[in-house]
C-alpha atoms as a PDB file:
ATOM      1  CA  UNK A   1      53.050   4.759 -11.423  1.00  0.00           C
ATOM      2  CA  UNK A   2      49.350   4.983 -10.666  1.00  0.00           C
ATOM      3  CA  UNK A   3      47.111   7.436  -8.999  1.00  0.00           C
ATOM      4  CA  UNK A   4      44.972   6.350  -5.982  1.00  0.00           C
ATOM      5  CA  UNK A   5      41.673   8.245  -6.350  1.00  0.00           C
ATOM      6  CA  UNK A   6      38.688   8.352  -3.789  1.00  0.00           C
ATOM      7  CA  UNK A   7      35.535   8.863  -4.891  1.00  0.00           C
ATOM      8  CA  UNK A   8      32.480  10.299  -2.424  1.00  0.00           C
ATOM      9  CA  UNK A   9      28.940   8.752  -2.972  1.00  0.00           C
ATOM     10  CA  UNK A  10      25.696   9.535  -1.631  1.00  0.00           C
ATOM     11  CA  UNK A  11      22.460   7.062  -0.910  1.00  0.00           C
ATOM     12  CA  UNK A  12      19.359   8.507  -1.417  1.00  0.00           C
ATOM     13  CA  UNK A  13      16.178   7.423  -0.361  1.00  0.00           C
ATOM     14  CA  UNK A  14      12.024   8.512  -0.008  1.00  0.00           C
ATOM     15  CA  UNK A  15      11.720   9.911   3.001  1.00  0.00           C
ATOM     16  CA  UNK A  16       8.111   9.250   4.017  1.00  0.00           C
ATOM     17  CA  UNK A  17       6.255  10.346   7.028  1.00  0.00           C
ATOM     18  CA  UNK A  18       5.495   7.040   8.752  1.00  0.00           C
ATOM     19  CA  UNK A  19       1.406   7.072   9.828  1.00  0.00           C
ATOM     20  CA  UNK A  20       1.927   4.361  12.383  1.00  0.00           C
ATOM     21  CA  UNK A  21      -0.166   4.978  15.404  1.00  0.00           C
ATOM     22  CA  UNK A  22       1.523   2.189  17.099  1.00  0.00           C
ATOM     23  CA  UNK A  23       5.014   3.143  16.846  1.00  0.00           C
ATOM     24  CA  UNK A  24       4.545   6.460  19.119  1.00  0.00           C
ATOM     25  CA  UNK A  25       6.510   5.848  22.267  1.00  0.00           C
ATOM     26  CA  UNK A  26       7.932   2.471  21.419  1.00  0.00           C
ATOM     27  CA  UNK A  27      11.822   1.935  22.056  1.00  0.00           C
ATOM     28  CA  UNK A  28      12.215   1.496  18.217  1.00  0.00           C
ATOM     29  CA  UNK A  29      10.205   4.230  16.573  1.00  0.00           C
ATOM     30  CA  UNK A  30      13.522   5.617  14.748  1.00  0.00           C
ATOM     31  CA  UNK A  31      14.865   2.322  13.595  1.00  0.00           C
ATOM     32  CA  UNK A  32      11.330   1.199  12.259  1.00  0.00           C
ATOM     33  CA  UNK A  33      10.758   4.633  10.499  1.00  0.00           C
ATOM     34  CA  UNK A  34      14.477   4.390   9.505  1.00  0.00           C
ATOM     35  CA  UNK A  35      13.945   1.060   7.384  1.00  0.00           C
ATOM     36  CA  UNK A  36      10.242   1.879   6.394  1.00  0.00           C
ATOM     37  CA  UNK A  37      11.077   5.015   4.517  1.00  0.00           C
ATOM     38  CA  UNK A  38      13.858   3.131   2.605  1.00  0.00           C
ATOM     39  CA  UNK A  39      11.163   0.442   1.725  1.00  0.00           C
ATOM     40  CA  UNK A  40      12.691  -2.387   3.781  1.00  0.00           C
ATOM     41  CA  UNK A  41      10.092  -3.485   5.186  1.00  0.00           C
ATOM     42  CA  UNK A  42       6.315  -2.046   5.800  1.00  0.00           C
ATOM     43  CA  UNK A  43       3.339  -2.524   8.436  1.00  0.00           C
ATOM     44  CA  UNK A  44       0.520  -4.643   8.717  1.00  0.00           C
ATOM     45  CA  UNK A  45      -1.575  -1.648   7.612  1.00  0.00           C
ATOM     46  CA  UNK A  46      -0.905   1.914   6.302  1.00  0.00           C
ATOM     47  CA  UNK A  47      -1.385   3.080   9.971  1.00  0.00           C
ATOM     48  CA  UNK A  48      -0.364  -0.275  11.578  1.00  0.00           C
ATOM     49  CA  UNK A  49       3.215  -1.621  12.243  1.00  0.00           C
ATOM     50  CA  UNK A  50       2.970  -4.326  14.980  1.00  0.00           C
ATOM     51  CA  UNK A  51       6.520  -3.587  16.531  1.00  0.00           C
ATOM     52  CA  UNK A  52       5.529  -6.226  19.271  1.00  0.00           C
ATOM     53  CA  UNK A  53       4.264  -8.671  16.840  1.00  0.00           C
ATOM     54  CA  UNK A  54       6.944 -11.932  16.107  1.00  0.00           C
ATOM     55  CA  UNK A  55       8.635 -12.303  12.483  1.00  0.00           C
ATOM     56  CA  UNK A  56       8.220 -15.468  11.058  1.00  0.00           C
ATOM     57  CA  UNK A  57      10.582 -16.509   8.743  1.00  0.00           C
ATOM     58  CA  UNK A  58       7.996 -16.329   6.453  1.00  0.00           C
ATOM     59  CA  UNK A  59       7.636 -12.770   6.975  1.00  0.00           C
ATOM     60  CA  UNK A  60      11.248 -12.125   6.664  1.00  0.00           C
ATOM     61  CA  UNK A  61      11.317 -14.101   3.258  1.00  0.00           C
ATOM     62  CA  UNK A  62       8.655 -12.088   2.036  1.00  0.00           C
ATOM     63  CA  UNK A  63       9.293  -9.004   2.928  1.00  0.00           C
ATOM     64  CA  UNK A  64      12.995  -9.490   1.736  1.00  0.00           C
ATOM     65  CA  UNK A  65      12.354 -11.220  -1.377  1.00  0.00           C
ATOM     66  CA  UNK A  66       9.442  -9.133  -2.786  1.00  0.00           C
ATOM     67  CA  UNK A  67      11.747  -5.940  -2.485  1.00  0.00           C
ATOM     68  CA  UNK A  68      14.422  -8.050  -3.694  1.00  0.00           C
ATOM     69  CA  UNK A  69      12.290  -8.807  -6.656  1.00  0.00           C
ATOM     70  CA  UNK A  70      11.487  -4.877  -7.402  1.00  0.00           C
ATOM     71  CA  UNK A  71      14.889  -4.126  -8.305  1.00  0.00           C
END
């Protein structure tokens, strides 16, 4: 007979004020300062996030890969 266990687990992450002065207002401000503070992705600047601005792929690859790469 075996025993069927659960098991609880918690994430943690940096929470991190965000400084962007362009998020304020915008439609997205909690899911950009959601992924921000868990270090998926970060702004142009430290007080610039271009929400309106397209992703290239190129941006996605990098963004993506060089956290990828930190691990």
């Amino acid at each position: 007979m075996q025993k069927s266990e659960l098991s609880t687990y918690g994430i943690g992450y940096k929470q991190s004020n965000t400084a962007f002065t362009d998020i304020v207002g915008h439609w997205a401000k909690e899911d950009i300062e959601f992924v921000v503070s868990r270090g998926l992705f970060s702004g142009t600047s430290n007080t610039i996030f271009s929400p309106n601005t397209a992703m290239t792929r190129g941006n996605c690859e990098a963004d993506t890969d060089g956290r990828h790469n930190q691990r």
